[in-house]
PDB file of N, CA and C in Angstrom:
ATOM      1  N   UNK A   1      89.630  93.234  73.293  1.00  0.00           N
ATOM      2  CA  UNK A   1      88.577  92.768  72.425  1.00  0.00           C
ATOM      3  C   UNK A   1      88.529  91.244  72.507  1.00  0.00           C
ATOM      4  N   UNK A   2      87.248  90.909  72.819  1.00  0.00           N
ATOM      5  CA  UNK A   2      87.142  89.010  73.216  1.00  0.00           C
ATOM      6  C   UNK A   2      87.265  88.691  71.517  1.00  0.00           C
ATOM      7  N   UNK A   3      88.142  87.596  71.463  1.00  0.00           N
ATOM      8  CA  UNK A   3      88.392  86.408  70.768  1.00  0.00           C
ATOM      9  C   UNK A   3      87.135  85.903  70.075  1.00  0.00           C
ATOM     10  N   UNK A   4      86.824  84.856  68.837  1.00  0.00           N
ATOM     11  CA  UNK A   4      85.624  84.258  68.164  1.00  0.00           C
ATOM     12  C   UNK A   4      85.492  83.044  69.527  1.00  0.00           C
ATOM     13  N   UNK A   5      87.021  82.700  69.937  1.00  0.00           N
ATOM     14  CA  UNK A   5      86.522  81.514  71.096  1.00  0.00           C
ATOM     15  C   UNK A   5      86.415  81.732  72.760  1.00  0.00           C
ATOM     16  N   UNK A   6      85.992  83.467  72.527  1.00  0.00           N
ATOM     17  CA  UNK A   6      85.447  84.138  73.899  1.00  0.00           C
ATOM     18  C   UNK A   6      84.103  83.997  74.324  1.00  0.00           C
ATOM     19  N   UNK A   7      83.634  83.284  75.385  1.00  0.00           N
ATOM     20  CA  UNK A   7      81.850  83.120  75.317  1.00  0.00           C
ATOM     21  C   UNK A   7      81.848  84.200  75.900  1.00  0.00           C
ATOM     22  N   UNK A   8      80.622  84.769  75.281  1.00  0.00           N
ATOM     23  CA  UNK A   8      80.124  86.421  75.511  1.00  0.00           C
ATOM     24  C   UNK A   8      79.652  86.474  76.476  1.00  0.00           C
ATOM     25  N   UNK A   9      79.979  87.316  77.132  1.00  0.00           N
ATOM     26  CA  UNK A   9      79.853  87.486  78.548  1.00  0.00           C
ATOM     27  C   UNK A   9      80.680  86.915  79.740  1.00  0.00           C
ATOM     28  N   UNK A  10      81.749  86.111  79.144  1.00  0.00           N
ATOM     29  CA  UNK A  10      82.621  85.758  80.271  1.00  0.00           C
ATOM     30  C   UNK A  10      83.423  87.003  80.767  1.00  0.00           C
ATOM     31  N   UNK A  11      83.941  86.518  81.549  1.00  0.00           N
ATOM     32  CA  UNK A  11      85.674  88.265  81.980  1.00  0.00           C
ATOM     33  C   UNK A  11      86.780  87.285  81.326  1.00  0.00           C
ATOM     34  N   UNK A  12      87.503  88.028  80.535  1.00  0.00           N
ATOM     35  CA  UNK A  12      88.868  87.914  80.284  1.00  0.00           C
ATOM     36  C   UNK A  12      89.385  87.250  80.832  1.00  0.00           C
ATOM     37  N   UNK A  13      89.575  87.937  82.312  1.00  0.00           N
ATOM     38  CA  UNK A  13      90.815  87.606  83.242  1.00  0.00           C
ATOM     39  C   UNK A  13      89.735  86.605  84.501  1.00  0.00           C
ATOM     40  N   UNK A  14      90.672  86.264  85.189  1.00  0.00           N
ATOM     41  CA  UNK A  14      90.132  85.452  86.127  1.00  0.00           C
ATOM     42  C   UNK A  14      91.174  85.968  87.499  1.00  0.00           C
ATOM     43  N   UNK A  15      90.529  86.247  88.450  1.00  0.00           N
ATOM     44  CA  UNK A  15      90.988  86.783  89.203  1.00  0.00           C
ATOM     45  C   UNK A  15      92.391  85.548  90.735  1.00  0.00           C
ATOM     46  N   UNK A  16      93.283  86.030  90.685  1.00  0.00           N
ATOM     47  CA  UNK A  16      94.285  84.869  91.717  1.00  0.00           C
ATOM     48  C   UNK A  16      93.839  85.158  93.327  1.00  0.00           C
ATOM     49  N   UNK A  17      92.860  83.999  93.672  1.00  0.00           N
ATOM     50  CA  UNK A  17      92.716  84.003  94.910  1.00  0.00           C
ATOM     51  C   UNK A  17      93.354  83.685  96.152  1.00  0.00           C
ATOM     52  N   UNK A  18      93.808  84.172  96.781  1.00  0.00           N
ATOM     53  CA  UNK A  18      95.007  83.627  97.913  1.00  0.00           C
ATOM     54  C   UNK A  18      93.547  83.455  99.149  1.00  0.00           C
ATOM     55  N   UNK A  19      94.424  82.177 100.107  1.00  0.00           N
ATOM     56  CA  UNK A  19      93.118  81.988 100.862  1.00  0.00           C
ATOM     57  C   UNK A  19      93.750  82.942 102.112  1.00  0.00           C
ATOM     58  N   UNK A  20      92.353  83.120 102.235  1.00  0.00           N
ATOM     59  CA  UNK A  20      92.330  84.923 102.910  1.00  0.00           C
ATOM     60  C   UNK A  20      92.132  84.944 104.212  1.00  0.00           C
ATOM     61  N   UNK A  21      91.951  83.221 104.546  1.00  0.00           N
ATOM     62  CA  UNK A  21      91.649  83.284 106.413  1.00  0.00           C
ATOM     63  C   UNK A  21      92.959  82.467 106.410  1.00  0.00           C
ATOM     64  N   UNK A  22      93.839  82.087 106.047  1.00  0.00           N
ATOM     65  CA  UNK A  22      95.330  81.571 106.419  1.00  0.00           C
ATOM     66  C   UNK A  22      96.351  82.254 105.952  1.00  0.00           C
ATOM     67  N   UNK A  23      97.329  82.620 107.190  1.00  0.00           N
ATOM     68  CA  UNK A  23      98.117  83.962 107.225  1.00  0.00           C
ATOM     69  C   UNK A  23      99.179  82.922 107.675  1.00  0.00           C
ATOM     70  N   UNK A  24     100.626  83.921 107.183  1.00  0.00           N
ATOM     71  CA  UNK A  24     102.074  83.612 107.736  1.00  0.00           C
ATOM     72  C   UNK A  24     102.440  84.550 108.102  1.00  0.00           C
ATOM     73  N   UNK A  25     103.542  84.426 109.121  1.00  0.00           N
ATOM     74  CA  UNK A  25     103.898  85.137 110.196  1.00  0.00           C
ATOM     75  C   UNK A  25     105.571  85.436 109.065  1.00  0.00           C
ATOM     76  N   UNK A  26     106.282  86.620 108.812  1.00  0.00           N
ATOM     77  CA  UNK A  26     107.221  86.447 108.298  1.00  0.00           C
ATOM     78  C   UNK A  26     107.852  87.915 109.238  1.00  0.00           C
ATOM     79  N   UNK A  27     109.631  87.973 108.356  1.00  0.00           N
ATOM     80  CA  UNK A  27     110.579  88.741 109.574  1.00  0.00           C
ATOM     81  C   UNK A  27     110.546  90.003 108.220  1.00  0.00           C
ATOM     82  N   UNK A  28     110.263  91.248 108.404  1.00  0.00           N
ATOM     83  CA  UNK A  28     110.925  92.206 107.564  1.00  0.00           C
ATOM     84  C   UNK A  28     112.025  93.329 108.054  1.00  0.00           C
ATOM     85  N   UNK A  29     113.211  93.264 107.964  1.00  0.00           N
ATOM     86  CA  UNK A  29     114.006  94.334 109.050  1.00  0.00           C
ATOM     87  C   UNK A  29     114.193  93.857 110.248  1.00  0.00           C
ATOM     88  N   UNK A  30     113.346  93.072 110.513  1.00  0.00           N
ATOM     89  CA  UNK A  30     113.776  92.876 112.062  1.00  0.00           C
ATOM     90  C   UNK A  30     112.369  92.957 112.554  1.00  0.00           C
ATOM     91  N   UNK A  31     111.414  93.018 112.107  1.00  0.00           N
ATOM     92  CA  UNK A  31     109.878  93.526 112.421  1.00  0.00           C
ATOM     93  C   UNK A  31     109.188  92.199 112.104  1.00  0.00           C
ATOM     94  N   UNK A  32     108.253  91.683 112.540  1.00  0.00           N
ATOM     95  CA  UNK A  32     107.340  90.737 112.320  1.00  0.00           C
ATOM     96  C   UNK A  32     106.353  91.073 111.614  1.00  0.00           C
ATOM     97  N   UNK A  33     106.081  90.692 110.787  1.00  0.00           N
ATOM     98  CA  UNK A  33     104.702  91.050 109.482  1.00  0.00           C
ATOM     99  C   UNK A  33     103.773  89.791 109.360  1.00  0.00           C
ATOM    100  N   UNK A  34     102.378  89.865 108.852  1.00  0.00           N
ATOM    101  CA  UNK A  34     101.359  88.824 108.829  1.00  0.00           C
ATOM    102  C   UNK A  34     101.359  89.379 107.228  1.00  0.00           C
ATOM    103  N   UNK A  35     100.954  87.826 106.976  1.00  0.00           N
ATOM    104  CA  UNK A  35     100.381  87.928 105.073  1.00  0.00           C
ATOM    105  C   UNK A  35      99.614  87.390 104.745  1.00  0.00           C
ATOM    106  N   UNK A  36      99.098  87.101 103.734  1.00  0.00           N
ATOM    107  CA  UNK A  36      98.191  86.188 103.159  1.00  0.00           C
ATOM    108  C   UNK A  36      98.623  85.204 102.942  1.00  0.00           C
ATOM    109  N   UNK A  37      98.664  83.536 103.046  1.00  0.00           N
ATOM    110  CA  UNK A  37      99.395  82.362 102.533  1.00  0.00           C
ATOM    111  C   UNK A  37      99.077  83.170 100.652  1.00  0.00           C
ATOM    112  N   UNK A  38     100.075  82.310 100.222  1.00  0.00           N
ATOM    113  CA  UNK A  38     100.116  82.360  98.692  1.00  0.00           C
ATOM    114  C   UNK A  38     100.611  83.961  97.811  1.00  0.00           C
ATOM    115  N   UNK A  39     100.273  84.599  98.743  1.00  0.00           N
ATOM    116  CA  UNK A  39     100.695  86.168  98.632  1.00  0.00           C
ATOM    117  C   UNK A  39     102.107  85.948  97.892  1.00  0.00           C
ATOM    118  N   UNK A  40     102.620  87.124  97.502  1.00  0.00           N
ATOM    119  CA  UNK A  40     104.241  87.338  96.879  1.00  0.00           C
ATOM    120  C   UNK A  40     105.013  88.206  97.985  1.00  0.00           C
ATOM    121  N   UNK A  41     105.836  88.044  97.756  1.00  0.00           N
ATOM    122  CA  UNK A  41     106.760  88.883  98.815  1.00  0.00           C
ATOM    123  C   UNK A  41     106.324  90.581  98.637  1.00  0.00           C
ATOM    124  N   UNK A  42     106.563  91.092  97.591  1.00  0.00           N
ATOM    125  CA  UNK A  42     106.556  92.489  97.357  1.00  0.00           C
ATOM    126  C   UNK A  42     104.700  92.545  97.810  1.00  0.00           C
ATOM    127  N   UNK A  43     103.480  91.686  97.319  1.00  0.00           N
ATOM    128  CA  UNK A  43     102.453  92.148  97.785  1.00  0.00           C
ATOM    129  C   UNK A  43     102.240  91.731  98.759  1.00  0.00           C
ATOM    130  N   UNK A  44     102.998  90.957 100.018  1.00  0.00           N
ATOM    131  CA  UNK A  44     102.886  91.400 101.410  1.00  0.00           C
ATOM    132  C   UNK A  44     103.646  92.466 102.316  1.00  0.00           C
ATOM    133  N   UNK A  45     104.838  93.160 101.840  1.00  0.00           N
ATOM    134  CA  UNK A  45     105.352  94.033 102.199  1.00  0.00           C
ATOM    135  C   UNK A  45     104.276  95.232 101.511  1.00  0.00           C
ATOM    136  N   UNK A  46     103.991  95.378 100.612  1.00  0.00           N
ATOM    137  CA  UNK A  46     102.759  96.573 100.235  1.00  0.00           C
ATOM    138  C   UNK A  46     101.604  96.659 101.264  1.00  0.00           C
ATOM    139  N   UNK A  47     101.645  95.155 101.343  1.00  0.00           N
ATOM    140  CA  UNK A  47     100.385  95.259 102.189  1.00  0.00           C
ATOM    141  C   UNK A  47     100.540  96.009 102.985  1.00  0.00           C
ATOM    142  N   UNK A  48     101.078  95.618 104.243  1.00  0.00           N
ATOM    143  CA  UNK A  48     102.382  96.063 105.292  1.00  0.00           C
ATOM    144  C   UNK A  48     102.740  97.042 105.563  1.00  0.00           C
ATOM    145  N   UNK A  49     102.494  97.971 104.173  1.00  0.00           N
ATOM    146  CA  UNK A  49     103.014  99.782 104.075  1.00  0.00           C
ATOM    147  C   UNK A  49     104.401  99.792 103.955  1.00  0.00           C
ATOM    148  N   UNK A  50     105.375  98.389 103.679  1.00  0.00           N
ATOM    149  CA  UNK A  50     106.915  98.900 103.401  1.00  0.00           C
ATOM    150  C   UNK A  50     107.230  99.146 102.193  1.00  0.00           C
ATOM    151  N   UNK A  51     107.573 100.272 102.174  1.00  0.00           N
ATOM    152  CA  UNK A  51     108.702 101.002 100.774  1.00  0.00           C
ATOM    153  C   UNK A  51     109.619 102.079 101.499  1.00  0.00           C
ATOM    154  N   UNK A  52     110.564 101.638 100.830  1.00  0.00           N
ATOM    155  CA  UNK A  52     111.321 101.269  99.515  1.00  0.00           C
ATOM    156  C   UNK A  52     111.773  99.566 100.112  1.00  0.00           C
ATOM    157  N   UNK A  53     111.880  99.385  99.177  1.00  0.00           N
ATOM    158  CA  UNK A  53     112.595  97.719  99.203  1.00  0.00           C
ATOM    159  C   UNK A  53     114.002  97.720  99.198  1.00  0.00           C
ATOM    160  N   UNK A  54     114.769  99.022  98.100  1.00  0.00           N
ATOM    161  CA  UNK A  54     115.937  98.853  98.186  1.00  0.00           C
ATOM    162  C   UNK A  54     116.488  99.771  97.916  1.00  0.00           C
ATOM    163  N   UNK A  55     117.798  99.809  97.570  1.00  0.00           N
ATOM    164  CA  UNK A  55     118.261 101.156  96.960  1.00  0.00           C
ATOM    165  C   UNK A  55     119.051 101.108  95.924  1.00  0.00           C
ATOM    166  N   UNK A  56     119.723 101.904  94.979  1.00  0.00           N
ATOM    167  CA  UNK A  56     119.972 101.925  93.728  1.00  0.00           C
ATOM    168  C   UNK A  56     121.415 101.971  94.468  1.00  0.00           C
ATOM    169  N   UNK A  57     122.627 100.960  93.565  1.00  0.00           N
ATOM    170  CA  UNK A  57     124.285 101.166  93.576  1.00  0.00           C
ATOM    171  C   UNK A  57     124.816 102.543  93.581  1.00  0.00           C
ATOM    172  N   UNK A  58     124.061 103.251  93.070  1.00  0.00           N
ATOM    173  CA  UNK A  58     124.655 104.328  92.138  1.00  0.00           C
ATOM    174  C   UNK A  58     124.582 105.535  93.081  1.00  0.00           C
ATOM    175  N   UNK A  59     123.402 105.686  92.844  1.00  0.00           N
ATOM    176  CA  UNK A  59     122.925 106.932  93.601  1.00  0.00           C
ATOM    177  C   UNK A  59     122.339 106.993  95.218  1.00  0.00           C
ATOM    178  N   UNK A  60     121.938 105.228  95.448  1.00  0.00           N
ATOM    179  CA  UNK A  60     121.349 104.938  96.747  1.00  0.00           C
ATOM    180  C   UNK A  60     120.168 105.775  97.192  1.00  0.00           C
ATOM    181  N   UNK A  61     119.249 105.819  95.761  1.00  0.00           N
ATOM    182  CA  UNK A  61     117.563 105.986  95.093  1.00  0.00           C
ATOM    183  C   UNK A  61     117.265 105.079  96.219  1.00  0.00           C
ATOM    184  N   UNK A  62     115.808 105.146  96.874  1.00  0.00           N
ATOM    185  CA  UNK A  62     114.726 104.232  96.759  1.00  0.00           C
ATOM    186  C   UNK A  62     113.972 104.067  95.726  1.00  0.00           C
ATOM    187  N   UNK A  63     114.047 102.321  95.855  1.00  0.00           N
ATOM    188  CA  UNK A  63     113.068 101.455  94.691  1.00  0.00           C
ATOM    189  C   UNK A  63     111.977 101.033  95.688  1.00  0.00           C
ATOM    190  N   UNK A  64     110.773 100.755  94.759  1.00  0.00           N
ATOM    191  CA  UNK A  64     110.168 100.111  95.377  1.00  0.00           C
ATOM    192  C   UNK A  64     109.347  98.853  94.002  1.00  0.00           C
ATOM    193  N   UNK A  65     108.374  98.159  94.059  1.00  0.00           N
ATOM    194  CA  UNK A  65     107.624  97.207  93.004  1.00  0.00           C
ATOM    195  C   UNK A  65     107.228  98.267  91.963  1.00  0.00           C
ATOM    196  N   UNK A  66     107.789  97.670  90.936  1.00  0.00           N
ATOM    197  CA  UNK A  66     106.833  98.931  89.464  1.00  0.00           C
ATOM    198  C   UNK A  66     106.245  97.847  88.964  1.00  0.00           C
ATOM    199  N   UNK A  67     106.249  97.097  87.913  1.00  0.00           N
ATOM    200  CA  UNK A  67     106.073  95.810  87.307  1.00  0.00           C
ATOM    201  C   UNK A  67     104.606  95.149  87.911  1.00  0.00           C
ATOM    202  N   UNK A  68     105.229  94.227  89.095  1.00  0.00           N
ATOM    203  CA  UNK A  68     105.180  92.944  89.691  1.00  0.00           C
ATOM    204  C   UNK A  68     104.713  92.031  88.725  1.00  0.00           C
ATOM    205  N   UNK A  69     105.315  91.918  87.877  1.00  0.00           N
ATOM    206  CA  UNK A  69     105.569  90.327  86.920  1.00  0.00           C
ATOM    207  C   UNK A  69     106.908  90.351  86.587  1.00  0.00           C
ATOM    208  N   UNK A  70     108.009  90.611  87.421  1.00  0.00           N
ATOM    209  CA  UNK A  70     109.603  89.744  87.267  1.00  0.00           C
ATOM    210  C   UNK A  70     110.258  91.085  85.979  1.00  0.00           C
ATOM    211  N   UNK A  71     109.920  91.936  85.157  1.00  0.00           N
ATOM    212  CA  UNK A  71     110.431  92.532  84.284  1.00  0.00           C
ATOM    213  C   UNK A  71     111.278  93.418  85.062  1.00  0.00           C
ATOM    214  N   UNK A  72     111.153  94.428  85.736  1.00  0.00           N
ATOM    215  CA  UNK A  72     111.444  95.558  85.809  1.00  0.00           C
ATOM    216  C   UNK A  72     112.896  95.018  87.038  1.00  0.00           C
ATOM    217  N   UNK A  73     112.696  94.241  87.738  1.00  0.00           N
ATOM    218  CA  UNK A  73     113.933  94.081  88.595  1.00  0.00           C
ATOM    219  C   UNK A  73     113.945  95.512  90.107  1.00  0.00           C
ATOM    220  N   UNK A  74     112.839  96.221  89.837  1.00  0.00           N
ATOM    221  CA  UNK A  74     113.052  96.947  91.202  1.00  0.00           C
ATOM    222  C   UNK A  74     112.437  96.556  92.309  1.00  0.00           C
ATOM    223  N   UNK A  75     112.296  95.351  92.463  1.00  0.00           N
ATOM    224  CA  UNK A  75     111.717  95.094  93.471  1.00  0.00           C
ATOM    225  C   UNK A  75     112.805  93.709  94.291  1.00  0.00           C
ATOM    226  N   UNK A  76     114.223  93.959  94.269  1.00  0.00           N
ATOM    227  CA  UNK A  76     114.980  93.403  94.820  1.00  0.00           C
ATOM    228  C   UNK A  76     114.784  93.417  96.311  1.00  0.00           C
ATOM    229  N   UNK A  77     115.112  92.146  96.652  1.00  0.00           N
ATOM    230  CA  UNK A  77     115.142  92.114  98.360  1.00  0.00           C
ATOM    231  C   UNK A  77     116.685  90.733  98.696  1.00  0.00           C
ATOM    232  N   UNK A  78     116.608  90.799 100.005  1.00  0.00           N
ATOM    233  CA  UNK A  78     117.425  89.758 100.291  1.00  0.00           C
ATOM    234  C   UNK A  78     116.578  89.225 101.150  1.00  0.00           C
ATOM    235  N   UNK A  79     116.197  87.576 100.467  1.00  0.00           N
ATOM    236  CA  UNK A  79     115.270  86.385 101.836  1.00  0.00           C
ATOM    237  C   UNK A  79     116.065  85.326 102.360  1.00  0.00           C
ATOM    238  N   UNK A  80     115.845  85.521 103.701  1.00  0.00           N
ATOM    239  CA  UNK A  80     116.540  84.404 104.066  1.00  0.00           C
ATOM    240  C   UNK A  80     118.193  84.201 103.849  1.00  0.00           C
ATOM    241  N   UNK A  81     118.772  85.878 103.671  1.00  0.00           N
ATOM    242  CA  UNK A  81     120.512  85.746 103.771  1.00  0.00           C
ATOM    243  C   UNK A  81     120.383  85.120 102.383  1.00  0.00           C
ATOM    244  N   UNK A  82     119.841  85.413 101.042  1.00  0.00           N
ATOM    245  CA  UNK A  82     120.247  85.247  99.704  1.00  0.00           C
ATOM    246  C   UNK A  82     119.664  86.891  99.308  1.00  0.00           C
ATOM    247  N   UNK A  83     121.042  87.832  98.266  1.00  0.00           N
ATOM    248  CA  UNK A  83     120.559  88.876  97.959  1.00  0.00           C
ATOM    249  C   UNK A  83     120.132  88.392  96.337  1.00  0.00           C
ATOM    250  N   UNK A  84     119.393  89.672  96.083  1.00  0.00           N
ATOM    251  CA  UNK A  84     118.684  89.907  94.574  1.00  0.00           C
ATOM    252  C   UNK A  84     117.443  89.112  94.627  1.00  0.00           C
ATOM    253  N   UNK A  85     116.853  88.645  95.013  1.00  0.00           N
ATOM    254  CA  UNK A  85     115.939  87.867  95.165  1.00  0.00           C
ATOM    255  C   UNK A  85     114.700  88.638  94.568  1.00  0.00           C
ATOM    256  N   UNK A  86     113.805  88.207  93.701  1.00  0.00           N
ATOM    257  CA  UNK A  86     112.580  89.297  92.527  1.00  0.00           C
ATOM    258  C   UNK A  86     111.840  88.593  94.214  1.00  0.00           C
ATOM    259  N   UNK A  87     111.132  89.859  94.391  1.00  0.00           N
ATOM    260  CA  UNK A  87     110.053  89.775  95.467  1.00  0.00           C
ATOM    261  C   UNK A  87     108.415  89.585  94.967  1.00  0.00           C
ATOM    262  N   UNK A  88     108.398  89.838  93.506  1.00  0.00           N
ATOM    263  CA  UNK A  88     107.211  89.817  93.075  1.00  0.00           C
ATOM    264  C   UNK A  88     107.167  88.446  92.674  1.00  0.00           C
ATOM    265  N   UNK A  89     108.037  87.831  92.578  1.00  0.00           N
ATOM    266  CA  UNK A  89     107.833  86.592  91.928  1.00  0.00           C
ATOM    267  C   UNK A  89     108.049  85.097  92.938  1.00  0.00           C
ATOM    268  N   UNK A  90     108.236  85.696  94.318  1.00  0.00           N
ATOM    269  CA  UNK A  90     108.776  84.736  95.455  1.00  0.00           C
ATOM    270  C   UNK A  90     107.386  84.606  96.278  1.00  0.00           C
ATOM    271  N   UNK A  91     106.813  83.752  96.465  1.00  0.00           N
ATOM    272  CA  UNK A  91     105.673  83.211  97.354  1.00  0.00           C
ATOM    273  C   UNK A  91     106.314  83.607  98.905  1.00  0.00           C
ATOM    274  N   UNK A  92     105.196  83.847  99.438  1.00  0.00           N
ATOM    275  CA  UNK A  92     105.645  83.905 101.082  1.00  0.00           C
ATOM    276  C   UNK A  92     105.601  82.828 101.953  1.00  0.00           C
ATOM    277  N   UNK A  93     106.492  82.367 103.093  1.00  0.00           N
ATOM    278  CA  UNK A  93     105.969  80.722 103.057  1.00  0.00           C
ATOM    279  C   UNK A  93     106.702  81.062 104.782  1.00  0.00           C
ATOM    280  N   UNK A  94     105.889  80.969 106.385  1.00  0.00           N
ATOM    281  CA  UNK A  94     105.951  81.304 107.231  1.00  0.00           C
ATOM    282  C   UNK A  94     107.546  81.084 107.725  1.00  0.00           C
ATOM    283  N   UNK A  95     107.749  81.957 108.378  1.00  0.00           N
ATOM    284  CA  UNK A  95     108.956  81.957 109.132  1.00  0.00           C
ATOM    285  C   UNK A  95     110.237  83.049 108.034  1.00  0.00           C
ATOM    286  N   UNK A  96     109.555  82.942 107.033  1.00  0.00           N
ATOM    287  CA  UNK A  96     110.652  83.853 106.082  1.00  0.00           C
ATOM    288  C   UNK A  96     111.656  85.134 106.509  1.00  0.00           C
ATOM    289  N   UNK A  97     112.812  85.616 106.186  1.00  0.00           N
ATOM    290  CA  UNK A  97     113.516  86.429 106.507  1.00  0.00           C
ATOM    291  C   UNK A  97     113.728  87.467 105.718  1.00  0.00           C
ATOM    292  N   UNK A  98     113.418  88.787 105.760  1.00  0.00           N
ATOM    293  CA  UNK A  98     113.733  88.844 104.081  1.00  0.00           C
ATOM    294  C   UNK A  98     114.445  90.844 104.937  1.00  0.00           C
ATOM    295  N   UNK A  99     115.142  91.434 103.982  1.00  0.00           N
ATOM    296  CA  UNK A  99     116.244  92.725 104.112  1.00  0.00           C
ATOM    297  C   UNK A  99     115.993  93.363 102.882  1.00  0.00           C
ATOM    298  N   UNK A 100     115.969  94.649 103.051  1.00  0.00           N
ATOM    299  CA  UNK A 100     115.818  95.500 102.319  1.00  0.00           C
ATOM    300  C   UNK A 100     117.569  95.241 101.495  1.00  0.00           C
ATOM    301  N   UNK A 101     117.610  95.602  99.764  1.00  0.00           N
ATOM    302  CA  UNK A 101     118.995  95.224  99.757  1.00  0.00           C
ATOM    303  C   UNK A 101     119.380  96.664  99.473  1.00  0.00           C
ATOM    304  N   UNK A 102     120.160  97.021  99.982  1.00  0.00           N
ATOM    305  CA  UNK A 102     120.979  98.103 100.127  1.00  0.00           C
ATOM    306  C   UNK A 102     122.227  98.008  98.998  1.00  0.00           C
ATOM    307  N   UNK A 103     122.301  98.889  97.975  1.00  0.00           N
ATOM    308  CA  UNK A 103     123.252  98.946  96.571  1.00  0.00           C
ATOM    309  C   UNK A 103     123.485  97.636  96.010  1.00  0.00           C
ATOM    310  N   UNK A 104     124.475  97.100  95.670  1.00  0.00           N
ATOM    311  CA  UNK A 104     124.807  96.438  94.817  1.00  0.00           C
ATOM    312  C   UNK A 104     125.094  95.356  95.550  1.00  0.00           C
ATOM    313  N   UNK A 105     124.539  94.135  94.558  1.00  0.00           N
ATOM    314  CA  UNK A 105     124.392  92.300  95.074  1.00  0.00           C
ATOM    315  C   UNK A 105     125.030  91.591  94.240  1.00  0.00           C
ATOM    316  N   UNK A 106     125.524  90.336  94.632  1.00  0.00           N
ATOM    317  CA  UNK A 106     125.763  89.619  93.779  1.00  0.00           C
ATOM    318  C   UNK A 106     124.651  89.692  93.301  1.00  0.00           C
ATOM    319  N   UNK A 107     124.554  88.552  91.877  1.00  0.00           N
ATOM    320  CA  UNK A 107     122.935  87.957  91.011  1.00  0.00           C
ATOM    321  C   UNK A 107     122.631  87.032  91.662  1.00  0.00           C
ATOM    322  N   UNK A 108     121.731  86.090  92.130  1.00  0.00           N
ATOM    323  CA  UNK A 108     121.936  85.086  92.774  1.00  0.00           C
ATOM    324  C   UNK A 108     121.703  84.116  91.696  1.00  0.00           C
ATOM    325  N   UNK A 109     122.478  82.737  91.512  1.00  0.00           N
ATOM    326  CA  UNK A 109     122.467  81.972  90.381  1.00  0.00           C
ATOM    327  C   UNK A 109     121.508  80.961  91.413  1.00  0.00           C
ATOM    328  N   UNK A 110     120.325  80.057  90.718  1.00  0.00           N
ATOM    329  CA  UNK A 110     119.459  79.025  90.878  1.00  0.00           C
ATOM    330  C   UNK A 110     120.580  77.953  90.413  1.00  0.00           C
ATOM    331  N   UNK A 111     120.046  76.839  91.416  1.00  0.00           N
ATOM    332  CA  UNK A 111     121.282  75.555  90.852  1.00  0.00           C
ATOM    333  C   UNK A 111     120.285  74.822  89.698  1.00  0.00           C
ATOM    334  N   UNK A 112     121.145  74.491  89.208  1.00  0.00           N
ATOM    335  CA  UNK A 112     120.882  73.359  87.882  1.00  0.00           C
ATOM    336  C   UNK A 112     119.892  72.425  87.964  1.00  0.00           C
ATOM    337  N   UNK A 113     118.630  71.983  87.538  1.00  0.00           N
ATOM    338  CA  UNK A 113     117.887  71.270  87.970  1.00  0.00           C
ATOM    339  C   UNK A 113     118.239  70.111  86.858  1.00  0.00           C
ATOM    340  N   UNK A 114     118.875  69.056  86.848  1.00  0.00           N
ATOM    341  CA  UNK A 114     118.474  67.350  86.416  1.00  0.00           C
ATOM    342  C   UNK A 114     117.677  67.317  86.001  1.00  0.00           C
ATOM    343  N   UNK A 115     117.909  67.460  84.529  1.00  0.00           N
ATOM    344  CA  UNK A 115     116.676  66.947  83.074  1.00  0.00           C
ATOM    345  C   UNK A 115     116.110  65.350  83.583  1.00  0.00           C
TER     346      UNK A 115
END
């Protein structure tokens, strides 16, 4: 339901345009894949037709993206020789490496950024 400071007739949402004639060349498995610049990892492997992304510790389930906004955590990958990596939330940026992660990863900790 639009807001009193919704002009009538706008859309809600505004749609995220990735530019659609510049592509990166990235590694999945060992396979070469094309994407959209600006794309996310998990929506250029969709693109792509790859699932599962990974597999569960436990049972060694295929996962694949449920979410894609960072909540759900099944959309683990390893890029570039770092595991756990959220694929929905990682930009694609040419030359990338990225592995399906197979059971259980470290977390990967981000370093400290200088207030």
């Amino acid at each position: 339901m639009p807001t009193k400071d919704h002009a009538a007739g706008a859309p809600l949402f505004t749609a995220v345009e990735t530019d659609r004639l510049s592509t990166v060349t990235l590694t999945f498995e060992g396979q070469p894949l094309r994407a959209p610049a600006g794309a996310t990892v998990a929506a250029a492997l969709l693109l792509n037709g790859v699932a599962p992304f990974r597999t569960t510790p436990v049972t060694s389930a295929p996962r694949a993206p449920y979410c894609m906004m960072g909540v759900c955590f099944e959309c683990l990958v390893e890029i570039d020789g770092k595991p756990s990596r959220q694929a929905c939330l990682t930009a694609v940026r040419d030359g990338m490496v990225i592995k399906c992660q197979q059971g259980a990863s470290a977390i990967a900790i981000e370093e400290e950024v200088e207030a």
